[in-house]
Protein backbone atom coordinates (compact mmCIF):
# COMPACT_ATOMS: atom_id res chain seq x y z
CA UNK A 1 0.00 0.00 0.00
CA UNK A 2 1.41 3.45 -1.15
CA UNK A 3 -1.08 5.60 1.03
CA UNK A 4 2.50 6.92 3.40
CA UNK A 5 3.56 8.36 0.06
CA UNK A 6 0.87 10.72 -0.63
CA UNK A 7 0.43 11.63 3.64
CA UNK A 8 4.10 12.57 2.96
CA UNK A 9 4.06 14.44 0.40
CA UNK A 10 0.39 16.44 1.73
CA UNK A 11 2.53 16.95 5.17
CA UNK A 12 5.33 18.63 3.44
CA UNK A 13 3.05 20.02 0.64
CA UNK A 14 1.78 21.83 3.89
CA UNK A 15 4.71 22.68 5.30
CA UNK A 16 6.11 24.28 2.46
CA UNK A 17 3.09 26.21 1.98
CA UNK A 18 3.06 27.54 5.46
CA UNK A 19 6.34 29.00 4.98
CA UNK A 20 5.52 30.45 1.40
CA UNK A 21 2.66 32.23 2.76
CA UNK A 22 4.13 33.53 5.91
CA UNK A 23 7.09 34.87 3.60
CA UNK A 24 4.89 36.53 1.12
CA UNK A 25 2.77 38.15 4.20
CA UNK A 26 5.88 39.92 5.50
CA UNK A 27 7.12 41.07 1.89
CA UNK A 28 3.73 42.69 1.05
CA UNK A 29 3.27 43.67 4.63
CA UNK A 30 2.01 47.16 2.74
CA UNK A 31 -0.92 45.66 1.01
CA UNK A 32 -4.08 45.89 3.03
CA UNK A 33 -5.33 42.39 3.10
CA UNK A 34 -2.92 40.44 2.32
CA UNK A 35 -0.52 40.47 5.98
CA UNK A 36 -3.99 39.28 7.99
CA UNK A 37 -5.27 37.01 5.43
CA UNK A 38 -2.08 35.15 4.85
CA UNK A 39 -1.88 34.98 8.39
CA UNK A 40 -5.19 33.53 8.54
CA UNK A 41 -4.27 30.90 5.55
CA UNK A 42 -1.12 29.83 6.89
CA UNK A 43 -2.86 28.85 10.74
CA UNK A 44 -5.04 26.42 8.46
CA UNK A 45 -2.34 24.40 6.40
CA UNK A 46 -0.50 24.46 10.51
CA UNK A 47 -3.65 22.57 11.44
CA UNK A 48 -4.07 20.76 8.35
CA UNK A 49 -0.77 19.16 8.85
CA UNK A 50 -1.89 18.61 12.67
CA UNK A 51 -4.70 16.66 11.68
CA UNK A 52 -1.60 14.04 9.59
CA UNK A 53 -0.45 13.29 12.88
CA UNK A 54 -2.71 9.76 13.80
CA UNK A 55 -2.90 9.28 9.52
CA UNK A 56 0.80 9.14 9.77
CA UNK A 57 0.56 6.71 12.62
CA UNK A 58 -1.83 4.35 10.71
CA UNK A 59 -0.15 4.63 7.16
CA UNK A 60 3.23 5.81 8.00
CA UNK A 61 4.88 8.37 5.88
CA UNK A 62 7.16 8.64 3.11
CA UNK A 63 8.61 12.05 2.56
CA UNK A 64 10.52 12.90 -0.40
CA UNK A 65 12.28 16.25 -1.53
CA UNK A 66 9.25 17.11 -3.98
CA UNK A 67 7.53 20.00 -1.66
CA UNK A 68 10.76 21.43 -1.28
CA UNK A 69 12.24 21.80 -4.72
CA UNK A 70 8.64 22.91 -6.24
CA UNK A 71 8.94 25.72 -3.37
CA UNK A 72 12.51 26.58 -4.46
CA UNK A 73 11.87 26.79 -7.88
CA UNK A 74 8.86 29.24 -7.57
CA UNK A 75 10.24 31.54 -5.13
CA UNK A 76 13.78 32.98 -5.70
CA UNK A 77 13.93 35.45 -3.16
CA UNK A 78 12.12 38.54 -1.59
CA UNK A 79 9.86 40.56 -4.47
CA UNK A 80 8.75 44.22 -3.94
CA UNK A 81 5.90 45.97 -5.76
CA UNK A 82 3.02 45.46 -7.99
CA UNK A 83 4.43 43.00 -10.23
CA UNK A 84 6.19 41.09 -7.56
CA UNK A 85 2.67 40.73 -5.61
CA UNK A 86 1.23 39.26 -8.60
CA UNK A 87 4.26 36.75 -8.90
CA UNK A 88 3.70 35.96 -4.75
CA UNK A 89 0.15 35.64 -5.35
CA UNK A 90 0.75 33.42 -8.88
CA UNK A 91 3.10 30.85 -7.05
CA UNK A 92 0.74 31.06 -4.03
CA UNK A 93 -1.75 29.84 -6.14
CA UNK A 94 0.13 26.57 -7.82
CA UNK A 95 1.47 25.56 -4.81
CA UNK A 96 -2.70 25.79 -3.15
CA UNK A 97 -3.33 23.40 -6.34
CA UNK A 98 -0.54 20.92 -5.17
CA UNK A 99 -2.09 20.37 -1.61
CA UNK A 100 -5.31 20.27 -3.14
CA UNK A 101 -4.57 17.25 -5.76
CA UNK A 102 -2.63 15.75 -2.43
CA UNK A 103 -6.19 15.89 -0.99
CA UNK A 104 -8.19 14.89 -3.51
CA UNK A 105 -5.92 11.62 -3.84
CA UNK A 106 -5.91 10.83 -0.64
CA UNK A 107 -9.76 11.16 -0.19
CA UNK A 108 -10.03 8.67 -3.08
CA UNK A 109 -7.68 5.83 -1.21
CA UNK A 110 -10.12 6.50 1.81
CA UNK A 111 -12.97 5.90 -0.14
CA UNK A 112 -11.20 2.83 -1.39
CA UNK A 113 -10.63 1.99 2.31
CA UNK A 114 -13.51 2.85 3.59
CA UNK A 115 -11.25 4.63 6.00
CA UNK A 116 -14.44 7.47 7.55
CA UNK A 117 -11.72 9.12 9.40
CA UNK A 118 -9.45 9.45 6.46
CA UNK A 119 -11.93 10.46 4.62
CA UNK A 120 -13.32 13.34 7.05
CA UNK A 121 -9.36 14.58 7.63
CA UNK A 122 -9.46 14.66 3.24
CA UNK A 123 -12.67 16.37 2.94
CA UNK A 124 -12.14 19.23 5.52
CA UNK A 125 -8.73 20.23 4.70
CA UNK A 126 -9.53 20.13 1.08
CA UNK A 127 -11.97 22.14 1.36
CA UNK A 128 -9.68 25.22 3.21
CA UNK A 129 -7.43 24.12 0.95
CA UNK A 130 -10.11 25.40 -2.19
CA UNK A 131 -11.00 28.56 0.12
CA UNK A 132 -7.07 29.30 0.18
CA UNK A 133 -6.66 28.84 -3.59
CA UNK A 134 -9.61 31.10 -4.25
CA UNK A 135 -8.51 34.14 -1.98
CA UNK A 136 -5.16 33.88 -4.19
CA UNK A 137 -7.48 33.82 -7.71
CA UNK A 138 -9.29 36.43 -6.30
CA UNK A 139 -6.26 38.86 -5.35
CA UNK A 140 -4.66 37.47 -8.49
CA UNK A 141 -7.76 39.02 -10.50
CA UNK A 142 -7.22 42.04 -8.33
CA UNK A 143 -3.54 42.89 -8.69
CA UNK A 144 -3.18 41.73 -12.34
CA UNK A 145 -4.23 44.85 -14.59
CA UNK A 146 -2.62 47.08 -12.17
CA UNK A 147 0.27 45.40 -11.91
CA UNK A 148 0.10 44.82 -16.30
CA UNK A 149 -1.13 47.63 -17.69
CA UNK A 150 -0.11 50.85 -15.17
CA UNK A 151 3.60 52.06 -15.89
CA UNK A 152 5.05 51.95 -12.68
């Protein structure tokens, strides 16, 4: 059974997102939602890798390097301004859809198990998981055409 693969790479999917988003909150400490809200969306992948604690127990955990080297490769240091929020908020975004396919796999092995718990843990975290990813759309749609079109 391969089920330890995927809770590793959701944990560190996680992990890696928690520091993404607490790193983009502090660049773009200037913008006015996005320090709180990132705040906010961080505390829920913390919990959501919590709640892999007894799942790790019952199906172990393989962790790999993958979470890491998809967060290296998207951010390459602090960005300032318009352009750079956009970027934050773009990279934000893919690494959202990551967790999200982690959770979406993993609810299907529970369903395959008929594992309630797993299940539950899959369904609730995936679902922050979509509220995160549409904030970032959302503030995506927001900063784009200023960020675009206005000569800076």
């Amino acid at each position: 059974m391969h089920v330890g693969h995927y809770v590793g790479l959701v944990h560190g999917s996680e992990e890696r997102l928690v520091d993404a988003i607490t790193r983009v909150a502090e660049h773009h400490r200037d913008e006015p939602d996005i320090y709180e809200t990132c705040q906010l969306l961080a505390a829920w992948s913390r919990q959501h890798a919590a709640a892999l604690k007894p799942l790790v127990q019952q199906y172990g955990e393989h962790r790999n390097a993958e979470p890491s080297a998809m967060e290296h490769a998207l951010f390459q240091g602090p960005r300032r301004g318009g352009l750079a929020l956009l970027r934050d908020l773009h990279d934000l975004w893919l690494m959202t859809q990551e967790v999200q396919l982690c959770w979406t796999v993993l609810e299907q092995a529970a369903q395959a198990l008929r594992d309630e718990h797993l299940e539950r843990v899959c369904q609730a975290c995936g679902a922050e998981t979509g509220r995160q990813t549409a904030f970032f759309l959302t503030r995506i749609k927001q900063a784009a055409p200023q960020a675009l079109v206005v000569a800076s």
